[in-house]
PDB file of N, CA and C in Angstrom:
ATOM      1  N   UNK A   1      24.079 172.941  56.382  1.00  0.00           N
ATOM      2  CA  UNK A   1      24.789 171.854  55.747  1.00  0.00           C
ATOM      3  C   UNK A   1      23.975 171.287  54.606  1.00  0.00           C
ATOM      4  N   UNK A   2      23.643 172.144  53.934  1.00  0.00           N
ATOM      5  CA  UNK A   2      22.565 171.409  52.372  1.00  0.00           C
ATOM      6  C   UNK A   2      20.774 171.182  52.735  1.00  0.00           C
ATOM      7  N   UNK A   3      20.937 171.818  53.865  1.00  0.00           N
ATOM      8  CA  UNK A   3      19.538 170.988  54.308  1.00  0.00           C
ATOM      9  C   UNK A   3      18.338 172.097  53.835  1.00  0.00           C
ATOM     10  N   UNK A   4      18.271 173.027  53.988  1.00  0.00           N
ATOM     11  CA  UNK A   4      17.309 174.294  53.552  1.00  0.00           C
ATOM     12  C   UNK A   4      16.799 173.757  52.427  1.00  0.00           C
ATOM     13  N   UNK A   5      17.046 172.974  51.398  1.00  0.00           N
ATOM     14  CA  UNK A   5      16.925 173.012  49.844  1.00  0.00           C
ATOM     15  C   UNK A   5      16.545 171.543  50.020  1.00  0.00           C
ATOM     16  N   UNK A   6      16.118 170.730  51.150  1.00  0.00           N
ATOM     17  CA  UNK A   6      15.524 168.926  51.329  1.00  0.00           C
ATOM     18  C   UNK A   6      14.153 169.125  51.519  1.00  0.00           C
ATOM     19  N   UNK A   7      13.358 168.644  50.038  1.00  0.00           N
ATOM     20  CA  UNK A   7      13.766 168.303  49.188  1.00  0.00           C
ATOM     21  C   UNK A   7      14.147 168.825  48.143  1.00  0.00           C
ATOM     22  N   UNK A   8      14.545 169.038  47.198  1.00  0.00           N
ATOM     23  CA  UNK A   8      14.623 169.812  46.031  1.00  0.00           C
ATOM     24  C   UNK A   8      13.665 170.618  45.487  1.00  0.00           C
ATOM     25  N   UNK A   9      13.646 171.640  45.325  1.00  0.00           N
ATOM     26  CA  UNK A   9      12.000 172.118  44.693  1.00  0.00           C
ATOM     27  C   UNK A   9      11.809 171.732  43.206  1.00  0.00           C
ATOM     28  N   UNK A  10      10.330 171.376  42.988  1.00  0.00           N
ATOM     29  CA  UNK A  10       9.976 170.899  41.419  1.00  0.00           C
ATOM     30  C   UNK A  10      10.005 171.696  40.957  1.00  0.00           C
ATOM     31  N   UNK A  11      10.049 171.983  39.139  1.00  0.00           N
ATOM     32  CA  UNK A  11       9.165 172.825  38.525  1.00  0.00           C
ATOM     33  C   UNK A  11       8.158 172.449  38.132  1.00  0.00           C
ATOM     34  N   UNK A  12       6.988 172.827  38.425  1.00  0.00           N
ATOM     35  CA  UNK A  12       5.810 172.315  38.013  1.00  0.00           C
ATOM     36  C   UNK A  12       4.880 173.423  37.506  1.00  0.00           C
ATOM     37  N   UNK A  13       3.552 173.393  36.868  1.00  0.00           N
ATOM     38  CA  UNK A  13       2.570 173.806  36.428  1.00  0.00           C
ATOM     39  C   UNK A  13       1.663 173.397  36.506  1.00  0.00           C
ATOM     40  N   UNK A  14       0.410 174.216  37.070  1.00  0.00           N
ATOM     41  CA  UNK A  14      -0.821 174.491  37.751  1.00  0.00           C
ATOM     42  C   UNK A  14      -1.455 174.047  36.532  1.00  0.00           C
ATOM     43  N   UNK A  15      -2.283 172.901  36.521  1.00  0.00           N
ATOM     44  CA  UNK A  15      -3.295 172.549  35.671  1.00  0.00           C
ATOM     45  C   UNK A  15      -5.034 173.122  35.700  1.00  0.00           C
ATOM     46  N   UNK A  16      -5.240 173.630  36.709  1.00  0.00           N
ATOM     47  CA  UNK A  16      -6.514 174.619  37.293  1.00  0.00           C
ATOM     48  C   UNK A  16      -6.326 175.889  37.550  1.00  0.00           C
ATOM     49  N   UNK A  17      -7.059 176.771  37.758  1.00  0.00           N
ATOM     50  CA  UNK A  17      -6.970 178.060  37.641  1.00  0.00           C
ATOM     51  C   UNK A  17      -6.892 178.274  39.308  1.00  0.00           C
ATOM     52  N   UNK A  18      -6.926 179.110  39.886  1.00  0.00           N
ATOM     53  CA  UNK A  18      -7.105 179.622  41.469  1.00  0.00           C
ATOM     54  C   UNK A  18      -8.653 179.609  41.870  1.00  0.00           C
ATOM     55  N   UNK A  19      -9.580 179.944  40.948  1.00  0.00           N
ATOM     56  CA  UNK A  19     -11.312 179.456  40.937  1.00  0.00           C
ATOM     57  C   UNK A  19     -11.412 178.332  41.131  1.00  0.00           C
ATOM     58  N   UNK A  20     -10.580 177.457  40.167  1.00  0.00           N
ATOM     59  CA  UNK A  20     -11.043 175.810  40.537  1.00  0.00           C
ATOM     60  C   UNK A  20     -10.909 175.093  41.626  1.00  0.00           C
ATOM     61  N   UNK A  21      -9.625 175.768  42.433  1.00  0.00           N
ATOM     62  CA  UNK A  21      -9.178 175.151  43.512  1.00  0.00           C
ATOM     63  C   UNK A  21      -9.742 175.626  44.446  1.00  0.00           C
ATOM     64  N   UNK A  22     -10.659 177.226  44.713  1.00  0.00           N
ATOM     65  CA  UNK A  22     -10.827 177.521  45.800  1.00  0.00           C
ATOM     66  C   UNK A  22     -12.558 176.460  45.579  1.00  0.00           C
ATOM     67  N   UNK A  23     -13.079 176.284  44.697  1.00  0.00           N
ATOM     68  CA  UNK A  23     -14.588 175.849  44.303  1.00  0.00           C
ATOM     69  C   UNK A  23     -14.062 174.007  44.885  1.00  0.00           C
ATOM     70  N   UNK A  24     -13.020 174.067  44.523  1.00  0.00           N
ATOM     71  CA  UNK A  24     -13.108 172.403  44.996  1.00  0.00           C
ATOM     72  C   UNK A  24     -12.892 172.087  46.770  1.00  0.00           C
ATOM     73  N   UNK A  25     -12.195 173.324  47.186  1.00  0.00           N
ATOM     74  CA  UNK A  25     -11.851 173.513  48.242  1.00  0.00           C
ATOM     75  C   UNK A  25     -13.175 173.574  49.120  1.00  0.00           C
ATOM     76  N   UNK A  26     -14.326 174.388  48.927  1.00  0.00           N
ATOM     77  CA  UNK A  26     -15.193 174.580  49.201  1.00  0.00           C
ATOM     78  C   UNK A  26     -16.212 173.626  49.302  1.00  0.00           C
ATOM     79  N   UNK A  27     -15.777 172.742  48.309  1.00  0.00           N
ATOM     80  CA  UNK A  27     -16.938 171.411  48.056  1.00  0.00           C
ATOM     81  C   UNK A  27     -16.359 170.561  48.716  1.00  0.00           C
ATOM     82  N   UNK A  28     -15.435 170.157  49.108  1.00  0.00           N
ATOM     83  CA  UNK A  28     -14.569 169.473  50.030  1.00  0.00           C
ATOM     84  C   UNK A  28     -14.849 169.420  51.822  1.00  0.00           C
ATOM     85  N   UNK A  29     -14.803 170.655  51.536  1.00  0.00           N
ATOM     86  CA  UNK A  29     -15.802 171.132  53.489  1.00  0.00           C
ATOM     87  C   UNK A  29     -16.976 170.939  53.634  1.00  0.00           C
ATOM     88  N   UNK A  30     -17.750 171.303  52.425  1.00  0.00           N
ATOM     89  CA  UNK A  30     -19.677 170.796  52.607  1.00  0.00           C
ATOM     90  C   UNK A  30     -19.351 169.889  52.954  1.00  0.00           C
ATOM     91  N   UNK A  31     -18.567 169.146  51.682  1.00  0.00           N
ATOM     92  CA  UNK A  31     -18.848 167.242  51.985  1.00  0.00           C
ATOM     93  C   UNK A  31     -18.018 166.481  53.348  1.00  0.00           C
ATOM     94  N   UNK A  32     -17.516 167.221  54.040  1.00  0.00           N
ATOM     95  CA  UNK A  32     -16.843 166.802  55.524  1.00  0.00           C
ATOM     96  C   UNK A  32     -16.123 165.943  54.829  1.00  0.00           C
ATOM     97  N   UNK A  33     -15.109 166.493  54.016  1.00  0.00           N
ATOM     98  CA  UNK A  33     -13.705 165.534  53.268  1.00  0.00           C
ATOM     99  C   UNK A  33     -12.607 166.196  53.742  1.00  0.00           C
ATOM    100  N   UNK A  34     -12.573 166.936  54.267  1.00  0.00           N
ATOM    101  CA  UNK A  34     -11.063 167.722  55.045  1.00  0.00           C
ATOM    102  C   UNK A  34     -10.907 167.428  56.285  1.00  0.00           C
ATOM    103  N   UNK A  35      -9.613 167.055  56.896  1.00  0.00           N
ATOM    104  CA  UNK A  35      -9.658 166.541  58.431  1.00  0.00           C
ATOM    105  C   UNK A  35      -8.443 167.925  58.589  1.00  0.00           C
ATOM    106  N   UNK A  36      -8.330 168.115  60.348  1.00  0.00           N
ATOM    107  CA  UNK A  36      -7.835 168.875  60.756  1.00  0.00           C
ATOM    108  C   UNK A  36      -6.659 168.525  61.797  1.00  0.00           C
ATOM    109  N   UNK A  37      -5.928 168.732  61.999  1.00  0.00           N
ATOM    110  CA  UNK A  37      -4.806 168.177  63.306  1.00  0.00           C
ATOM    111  C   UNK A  37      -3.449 168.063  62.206  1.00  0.00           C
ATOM    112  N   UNK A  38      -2.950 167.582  63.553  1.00  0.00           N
ATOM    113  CA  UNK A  38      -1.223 167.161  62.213  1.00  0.00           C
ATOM    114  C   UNK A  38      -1.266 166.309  61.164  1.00  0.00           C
ATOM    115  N   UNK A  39      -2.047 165.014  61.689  1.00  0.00           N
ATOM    116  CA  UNK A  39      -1.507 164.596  60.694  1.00  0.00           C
ATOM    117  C   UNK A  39      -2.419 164.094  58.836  1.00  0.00           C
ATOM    118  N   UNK A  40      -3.491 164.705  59.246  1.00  0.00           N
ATOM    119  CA  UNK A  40      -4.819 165.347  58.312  1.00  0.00           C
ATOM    120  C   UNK A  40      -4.946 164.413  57.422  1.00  0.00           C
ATOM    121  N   UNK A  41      -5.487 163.030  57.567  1.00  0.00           N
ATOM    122  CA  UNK A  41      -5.515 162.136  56.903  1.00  0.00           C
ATOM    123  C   UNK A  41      -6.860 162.545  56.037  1.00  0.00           C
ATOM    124  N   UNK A  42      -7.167 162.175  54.487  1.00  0.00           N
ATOM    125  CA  UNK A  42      -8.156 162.039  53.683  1.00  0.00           C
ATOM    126  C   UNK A  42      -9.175 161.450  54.323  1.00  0.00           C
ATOM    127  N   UNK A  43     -10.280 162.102  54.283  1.00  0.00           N
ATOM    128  CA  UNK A  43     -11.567 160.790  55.172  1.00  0.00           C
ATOM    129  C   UNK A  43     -11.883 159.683  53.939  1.00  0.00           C
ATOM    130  N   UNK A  44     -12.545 158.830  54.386  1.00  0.00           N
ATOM    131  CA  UNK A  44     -12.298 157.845  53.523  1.00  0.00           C
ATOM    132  C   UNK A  44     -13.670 156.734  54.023  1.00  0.00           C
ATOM    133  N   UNK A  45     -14.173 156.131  53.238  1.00  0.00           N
ATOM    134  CA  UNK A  45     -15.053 155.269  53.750  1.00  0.00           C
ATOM    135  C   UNK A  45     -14.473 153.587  53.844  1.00  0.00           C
ATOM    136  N   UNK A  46     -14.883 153.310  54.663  1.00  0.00           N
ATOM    137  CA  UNK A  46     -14.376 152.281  55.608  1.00  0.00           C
ATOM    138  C   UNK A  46     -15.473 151.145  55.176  1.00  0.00           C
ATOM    139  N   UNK A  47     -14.585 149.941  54.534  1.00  0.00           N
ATOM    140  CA  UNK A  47     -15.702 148.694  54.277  1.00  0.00           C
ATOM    141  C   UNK A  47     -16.072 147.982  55.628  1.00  0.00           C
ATOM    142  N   UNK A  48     -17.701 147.597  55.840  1.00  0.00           N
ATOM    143  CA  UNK A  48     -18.135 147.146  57.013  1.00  0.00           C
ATOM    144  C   UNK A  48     -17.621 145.500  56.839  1.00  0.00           C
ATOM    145  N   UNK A  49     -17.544 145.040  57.929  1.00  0.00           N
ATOM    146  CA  UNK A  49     -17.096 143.877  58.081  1.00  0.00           C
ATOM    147  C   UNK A  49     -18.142 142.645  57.367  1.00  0.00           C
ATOM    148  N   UNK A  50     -17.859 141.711  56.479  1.00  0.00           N
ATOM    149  CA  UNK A  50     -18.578 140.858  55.886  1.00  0.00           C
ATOM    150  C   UNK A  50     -18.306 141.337  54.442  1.00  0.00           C
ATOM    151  N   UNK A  51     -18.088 142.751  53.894  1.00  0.00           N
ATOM    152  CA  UNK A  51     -18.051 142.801  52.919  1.00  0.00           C
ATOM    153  C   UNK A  51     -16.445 142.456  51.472  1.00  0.00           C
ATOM    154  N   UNK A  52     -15.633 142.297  52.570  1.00  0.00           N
ATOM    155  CA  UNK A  52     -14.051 141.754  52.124  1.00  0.00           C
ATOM    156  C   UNK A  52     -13.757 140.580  52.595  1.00  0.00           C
ATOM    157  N   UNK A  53     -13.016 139.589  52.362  1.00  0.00           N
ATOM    158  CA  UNK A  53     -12.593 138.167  52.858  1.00  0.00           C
ATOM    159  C   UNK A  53     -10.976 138.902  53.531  1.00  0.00           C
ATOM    160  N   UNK A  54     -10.679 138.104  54.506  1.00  0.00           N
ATOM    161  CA  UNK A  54      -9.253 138.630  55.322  1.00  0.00           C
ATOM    162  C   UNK A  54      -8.218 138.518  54.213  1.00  0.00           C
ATOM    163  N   UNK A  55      -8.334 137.255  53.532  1.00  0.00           N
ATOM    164  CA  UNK A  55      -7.205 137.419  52.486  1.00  0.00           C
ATOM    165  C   UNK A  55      -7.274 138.668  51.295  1.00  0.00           C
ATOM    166  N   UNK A  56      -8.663 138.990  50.950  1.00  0.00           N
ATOM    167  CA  UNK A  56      -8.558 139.947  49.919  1.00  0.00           C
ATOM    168  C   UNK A  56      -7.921 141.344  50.599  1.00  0.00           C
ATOM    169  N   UNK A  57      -8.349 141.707  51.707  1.00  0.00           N
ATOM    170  CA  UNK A  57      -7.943 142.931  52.786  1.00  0.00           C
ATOM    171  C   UNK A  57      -6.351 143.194  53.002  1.00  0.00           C
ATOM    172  N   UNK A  58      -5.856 141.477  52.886  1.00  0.00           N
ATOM    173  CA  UNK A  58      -4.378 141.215  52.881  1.00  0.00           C
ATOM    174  C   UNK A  58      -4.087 142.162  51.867  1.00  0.00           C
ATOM    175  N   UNK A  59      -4.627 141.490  50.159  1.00  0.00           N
ATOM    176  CA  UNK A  59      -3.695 141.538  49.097  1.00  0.00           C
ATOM    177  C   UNK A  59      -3.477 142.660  49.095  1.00  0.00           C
ATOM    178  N   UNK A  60      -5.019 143.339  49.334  1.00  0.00           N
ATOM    179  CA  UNK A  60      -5.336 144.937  49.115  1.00  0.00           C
ATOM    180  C   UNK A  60      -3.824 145.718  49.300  1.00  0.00           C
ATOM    181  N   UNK A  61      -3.775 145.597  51.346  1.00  0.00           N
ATOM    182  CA  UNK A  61      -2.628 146.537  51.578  1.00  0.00           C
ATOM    183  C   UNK A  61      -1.283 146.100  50.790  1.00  0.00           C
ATOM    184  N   UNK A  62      -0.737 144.990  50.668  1.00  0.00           N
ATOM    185  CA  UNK A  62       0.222 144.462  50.157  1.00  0.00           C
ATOM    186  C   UNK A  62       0.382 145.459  48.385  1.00  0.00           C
ATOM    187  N   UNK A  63      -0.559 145.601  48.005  1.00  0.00           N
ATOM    188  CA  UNK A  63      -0.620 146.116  46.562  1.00  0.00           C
ATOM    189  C   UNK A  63      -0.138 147.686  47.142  1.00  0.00           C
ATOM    190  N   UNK A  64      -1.326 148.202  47.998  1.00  0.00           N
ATOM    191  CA  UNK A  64      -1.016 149.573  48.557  1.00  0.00           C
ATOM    192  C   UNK A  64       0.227 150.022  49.262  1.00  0.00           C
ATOM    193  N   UNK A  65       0.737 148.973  49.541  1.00  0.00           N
ATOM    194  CA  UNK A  65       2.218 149.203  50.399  1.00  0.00           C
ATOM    195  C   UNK A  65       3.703 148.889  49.169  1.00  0.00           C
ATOM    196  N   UNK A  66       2.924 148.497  48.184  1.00  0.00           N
ATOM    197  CA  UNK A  66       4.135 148.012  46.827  1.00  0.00           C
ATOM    198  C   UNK A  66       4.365 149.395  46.257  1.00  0.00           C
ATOM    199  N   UNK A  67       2.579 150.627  45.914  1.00  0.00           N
ATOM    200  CA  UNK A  67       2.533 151.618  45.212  1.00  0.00           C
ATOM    201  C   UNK A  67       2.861 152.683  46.254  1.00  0.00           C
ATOM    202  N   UNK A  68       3.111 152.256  47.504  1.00  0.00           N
ATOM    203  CA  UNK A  68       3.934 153.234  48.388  1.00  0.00           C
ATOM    204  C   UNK A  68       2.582 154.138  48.725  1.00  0.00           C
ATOM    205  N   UNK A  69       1.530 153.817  49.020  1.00  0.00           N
ATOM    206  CA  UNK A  69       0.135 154.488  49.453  1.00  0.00           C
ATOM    207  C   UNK A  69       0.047 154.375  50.703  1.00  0.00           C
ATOM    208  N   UNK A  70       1.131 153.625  51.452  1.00  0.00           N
ATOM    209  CA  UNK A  70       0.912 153.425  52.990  1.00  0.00           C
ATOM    210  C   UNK A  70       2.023 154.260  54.106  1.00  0.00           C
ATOM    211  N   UNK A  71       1.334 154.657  54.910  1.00  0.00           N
ATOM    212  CA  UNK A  71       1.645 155.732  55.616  1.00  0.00           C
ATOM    213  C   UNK A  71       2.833 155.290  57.144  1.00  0.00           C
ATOM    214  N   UNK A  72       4.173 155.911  57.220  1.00  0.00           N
ATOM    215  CA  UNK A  72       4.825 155.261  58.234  1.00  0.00           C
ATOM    216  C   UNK A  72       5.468 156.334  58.643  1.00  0.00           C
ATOM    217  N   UNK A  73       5.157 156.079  60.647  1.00  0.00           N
ATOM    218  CA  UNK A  73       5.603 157.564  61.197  1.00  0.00           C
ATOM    219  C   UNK A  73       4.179 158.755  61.278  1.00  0.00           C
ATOM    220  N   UNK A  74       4.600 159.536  62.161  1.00  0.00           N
ATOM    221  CA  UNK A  74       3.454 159.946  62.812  1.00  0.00           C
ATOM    222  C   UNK A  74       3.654 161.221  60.993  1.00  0.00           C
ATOM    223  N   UNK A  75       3.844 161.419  60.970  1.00  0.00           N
ATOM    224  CA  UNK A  75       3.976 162.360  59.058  1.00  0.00           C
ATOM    225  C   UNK A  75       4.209 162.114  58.147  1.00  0.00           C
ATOM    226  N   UNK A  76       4.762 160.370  58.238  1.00  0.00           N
ATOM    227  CA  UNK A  76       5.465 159.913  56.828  1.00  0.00           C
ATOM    228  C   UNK A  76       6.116 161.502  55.912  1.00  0.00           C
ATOM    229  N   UNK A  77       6.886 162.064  56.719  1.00  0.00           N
ATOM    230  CA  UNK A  77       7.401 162.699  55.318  1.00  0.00           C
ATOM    231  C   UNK A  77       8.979 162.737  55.727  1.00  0.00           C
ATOM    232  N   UNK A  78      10.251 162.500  54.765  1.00  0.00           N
ATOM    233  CA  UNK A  78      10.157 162.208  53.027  1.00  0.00           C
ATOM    234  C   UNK A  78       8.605 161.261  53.360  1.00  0.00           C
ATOM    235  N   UNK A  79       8.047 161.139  52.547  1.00  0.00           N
ATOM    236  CA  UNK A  79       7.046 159.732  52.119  1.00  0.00           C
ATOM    237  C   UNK A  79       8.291 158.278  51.686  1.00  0.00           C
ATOM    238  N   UNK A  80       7.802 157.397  52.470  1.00  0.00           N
ATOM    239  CA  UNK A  80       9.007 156.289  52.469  1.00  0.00           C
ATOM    240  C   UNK A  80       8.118 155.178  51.599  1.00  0.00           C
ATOM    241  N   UNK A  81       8.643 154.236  50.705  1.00  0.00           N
ATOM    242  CA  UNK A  81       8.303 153.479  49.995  1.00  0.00           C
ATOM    243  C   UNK A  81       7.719 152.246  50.882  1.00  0.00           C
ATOM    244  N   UNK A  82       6.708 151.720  50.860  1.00  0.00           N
ATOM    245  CA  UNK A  82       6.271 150.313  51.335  1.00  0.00           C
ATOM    246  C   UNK A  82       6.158 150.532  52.976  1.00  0.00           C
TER     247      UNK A  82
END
């Protein structure tokens, strides 16, 4: 019923070569930046406590949840806005 083709495929173009991506790929695993499981979140460094005020931590996500950077559902995918 239309569904095979959700979402639409882009046309797009590869701005790196297949070298660049496997070299970044590679530098990515030294640096323990790839996570594994379903739902393979970016590692990310985590501010220690004292270094944000609760309200700035607020605005933060509020900004991140406006540019749709925030994650809902165990896959967020479609990716849902806010």
């Amino acid at each position: 019923a239309g569904e095979l083709d959700y979402p639409p495929p882009l046309n797009t173009q590869s701005t790196v070569t297949r070298a660049q991506v496997q070299q970044e790929l590679a530098a990515a695993r030294a640096n323990g930046e790839l996570e594994y499981g379903e739902e393979g979140y970016a590692a990310t460094a985590f501010a220690h406590a004292g270094d944000k005020t609760r309200a700035q931590v607020q605005k933060e996500l509020a900004a991140a949840r406006n540019q749709g950077l925030t994650d809902s559902g165990e896959l967020d995918y479609p990716p849902v806005q806010g």
